[in-house]
C-alpha atoms as a PDB file:
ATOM      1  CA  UNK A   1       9.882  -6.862  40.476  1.00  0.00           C
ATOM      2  CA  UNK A   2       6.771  -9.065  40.842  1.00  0.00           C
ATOM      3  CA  UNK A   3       5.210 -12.413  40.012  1.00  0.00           C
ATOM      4  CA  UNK A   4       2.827 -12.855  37.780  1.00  0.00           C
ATOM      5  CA  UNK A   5       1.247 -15.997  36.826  1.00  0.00           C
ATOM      6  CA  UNK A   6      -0.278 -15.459  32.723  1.00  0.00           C
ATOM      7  CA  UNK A   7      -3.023 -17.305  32.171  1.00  0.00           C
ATOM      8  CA  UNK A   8      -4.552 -17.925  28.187  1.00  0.00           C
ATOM      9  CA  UNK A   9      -5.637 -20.649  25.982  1.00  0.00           C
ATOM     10  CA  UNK A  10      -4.117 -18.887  23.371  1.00  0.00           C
ATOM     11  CA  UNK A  11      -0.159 -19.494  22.595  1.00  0.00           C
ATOM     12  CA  UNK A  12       0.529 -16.283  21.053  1.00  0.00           C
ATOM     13  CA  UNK A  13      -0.816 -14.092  23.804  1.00  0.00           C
ATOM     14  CA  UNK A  14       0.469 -15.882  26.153  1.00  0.00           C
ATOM     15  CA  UNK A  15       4.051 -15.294  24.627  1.00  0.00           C
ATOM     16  CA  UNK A  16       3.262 -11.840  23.786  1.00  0.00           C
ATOM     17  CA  UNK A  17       2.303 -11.071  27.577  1.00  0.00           C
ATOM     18  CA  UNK A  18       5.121 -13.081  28.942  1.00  0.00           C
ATOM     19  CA  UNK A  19       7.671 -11.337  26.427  1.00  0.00           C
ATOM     20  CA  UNK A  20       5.883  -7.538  27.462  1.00  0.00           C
ATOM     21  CA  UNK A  21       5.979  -8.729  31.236  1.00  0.00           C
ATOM     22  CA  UNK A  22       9.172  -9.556  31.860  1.00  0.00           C
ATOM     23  CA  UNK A  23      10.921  -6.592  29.689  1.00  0.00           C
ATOM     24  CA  UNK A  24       9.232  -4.862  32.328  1.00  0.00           C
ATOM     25  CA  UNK A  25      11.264  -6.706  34.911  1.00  0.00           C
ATOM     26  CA  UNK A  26       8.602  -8.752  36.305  1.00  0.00           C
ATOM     27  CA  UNK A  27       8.856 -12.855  36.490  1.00  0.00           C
ATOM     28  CA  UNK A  28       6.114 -14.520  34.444  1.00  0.00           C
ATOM     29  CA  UNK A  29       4.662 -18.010  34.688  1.00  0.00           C
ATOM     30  CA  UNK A  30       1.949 -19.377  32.882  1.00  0.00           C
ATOM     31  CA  UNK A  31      -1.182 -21.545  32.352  1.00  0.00           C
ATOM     32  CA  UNK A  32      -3.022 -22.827  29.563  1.00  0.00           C
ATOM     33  CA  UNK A  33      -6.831 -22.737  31.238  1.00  0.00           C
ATOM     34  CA  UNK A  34      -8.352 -22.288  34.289  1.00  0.00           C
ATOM     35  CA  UNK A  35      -7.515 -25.401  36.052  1.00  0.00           C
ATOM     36  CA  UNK A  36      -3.685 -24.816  35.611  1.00  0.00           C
ATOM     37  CA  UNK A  37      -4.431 -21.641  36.825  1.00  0.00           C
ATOM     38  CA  UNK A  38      -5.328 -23.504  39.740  1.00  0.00           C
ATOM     39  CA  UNK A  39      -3.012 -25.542  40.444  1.00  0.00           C
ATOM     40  CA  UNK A  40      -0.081 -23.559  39.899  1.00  0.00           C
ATOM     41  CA  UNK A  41      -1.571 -19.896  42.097  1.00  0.00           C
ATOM     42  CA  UNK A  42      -1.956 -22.826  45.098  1.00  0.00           C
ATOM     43  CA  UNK A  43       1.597 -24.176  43.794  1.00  0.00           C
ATOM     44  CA  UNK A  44       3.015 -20.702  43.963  1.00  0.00           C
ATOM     45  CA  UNK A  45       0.762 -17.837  44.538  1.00  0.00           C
ATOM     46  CA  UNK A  46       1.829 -14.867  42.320  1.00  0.00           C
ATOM     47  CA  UNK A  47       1.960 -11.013  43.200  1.00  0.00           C
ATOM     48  CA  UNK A  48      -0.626 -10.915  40.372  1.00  0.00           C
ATOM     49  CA  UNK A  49      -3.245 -13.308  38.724  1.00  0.00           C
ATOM     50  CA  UNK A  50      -3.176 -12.104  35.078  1.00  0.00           C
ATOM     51  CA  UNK A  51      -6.681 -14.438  33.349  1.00  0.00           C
ATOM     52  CA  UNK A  52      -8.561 -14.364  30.317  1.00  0.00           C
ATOM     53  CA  UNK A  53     -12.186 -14.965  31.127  1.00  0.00           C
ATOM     54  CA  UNK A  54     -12.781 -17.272  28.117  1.00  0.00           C
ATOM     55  CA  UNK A  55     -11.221 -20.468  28.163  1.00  0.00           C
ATOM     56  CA  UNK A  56     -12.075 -24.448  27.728  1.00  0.00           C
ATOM     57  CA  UNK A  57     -11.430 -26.677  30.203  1.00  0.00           C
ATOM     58  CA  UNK A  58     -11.977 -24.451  32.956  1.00  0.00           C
ATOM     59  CA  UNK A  59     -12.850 -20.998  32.103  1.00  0.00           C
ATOM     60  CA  UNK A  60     -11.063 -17.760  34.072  1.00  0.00           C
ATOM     61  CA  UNK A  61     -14.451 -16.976  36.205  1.00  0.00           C
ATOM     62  CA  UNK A  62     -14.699 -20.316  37.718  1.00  0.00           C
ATOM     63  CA  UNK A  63     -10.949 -20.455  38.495  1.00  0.00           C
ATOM     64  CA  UNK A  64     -11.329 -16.934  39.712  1.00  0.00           C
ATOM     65  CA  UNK A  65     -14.313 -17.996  42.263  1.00  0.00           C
ATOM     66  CA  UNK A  66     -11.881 -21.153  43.321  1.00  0.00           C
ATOM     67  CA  UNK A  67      -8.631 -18.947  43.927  1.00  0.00           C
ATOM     68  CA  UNK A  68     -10.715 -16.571  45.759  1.00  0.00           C
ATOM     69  CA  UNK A  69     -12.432 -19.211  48.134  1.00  0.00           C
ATOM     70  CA  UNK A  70      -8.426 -19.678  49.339  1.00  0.00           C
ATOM     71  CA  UNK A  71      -7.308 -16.336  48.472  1.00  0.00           C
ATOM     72  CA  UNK A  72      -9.523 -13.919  49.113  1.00  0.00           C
ATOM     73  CA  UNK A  73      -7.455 -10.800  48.769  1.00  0.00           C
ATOM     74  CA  UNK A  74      -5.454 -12.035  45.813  1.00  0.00           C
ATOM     75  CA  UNK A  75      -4.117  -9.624  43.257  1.00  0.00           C
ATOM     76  CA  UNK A  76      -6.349 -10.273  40.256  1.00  0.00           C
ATOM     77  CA  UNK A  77      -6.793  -8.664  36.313  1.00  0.00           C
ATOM     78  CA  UNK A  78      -9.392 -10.475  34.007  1.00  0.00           C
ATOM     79  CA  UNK A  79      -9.108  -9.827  30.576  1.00  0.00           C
ATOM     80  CA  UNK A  80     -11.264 -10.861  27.562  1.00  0.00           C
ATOM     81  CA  UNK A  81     -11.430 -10.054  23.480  1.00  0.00           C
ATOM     82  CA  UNK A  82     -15.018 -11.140  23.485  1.00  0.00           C
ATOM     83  CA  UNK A  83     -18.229 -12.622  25.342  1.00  0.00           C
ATOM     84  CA  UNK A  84     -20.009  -9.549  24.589  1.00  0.00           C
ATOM     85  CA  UNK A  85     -23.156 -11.569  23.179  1.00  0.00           C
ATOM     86  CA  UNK A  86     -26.384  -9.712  24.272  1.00  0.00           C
ATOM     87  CA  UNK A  87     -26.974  -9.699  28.141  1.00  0.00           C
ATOM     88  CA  UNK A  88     -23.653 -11.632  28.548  1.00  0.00           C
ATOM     89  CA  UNK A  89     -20.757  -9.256  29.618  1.00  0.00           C
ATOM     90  CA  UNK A  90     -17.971 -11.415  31.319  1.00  0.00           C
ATOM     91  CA  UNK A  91     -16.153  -8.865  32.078  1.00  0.00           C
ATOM     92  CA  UNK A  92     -18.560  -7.089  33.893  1.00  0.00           C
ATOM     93  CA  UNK A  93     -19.262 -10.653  35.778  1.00  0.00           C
ATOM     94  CA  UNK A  94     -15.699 -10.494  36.569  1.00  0.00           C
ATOM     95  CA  UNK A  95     -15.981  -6.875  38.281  1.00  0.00           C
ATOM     96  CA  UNK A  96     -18.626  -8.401  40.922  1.00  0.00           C
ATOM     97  CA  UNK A  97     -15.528 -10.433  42.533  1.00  0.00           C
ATOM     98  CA  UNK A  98     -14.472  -7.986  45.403  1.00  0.00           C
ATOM     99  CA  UNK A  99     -10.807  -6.197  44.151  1.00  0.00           C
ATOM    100  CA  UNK A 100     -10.994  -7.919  41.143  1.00  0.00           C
ATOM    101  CA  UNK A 101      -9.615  -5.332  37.927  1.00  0.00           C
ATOM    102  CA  UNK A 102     -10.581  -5.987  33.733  1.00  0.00           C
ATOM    103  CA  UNK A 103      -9.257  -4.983  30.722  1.00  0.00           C
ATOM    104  CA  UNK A 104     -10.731  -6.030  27.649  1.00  0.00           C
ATOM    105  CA  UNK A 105      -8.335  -7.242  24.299  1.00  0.00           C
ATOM    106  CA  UNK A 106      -7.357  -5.634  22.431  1.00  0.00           C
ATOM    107  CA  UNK A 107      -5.262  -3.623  25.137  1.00  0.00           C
ATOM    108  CA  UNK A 108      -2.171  -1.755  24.650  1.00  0.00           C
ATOM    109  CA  UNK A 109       1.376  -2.770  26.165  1.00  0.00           C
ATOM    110  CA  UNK A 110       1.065   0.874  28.344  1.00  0.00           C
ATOM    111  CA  UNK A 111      -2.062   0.510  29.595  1.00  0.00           C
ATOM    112  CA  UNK A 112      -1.631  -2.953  30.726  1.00  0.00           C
ATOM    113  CA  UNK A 113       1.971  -2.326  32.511  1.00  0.00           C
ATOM    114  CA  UNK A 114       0.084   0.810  34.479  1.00  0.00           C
ATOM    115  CA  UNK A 115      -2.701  -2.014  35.411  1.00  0.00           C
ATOM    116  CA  UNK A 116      -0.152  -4.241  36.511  1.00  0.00           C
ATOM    117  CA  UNK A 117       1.170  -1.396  38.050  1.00  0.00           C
ATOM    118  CA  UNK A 118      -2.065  -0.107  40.291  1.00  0.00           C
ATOM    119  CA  UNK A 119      -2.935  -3.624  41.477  1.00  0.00           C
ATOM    120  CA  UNK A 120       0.230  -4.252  42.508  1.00  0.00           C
ATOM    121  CA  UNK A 121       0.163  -1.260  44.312  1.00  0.00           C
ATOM    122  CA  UNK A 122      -2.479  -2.540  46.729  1.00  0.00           C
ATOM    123  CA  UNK A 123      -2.354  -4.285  49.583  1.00  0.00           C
ATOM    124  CA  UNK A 124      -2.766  -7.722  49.042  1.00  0.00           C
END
């Protein structure tokens, strides 16, 4: 089906969203932080940009801005478990990137494969 290039600090939902992924027929790559990220969407640019906002190293907003700058109609879903910390809402900072789709952790293995499913829908 598609590409998608999984991008998390953490191990276990990477695997989990690389194991979900490709049961649904689609080819999964992955990342470790933001700067990965990076390098390997210019390596290879997937169908879809799957990135948690929160990350060391480089975190999934700033790798977002720098894909975009080269990309700028890239498929992209931010998702994030937290960051909710008073006026902070990275999520909602992710939204103000033009065509750029959240969903916040915990999600659910249907909702995500019907996001996957929309944004691939698009025109890229």
């Amino acid at each position: 089906m598609a590409g998608i290039l999984v991008v998390d600090d953490e191990e276990d939902m990477r695997s989990m969203l690389t194991q979900m992924l490709e049961r649904a027929g689609h080819q999964v790559t992955t990342a470790t932080d933001g700067q990965e990220a990076i390098e390997a969407f210019r390596a290879a640019p997937p169908d879809v940009l799957l990135i948690d906002v929160l990350m060391p190293i480089k975190g999934g907003l700033v790798a977002i801005s720098e894909i975009r700058k080269g990309a700028p109609t890239a498929r992209i879903i931010a998702m994030s478990g937290g960051g909710r910390n008073g006026k902070l809402n990275f999520l909602s900072t992710a939204q103000t990137f033009p065509g750029v789709r959240t969903v916040r952790k915990p999600f659910r293995r249907q909702q995500l494969l019907a996001l996957v499913g929309e944004v691939l829908s698009q025109d890229a």
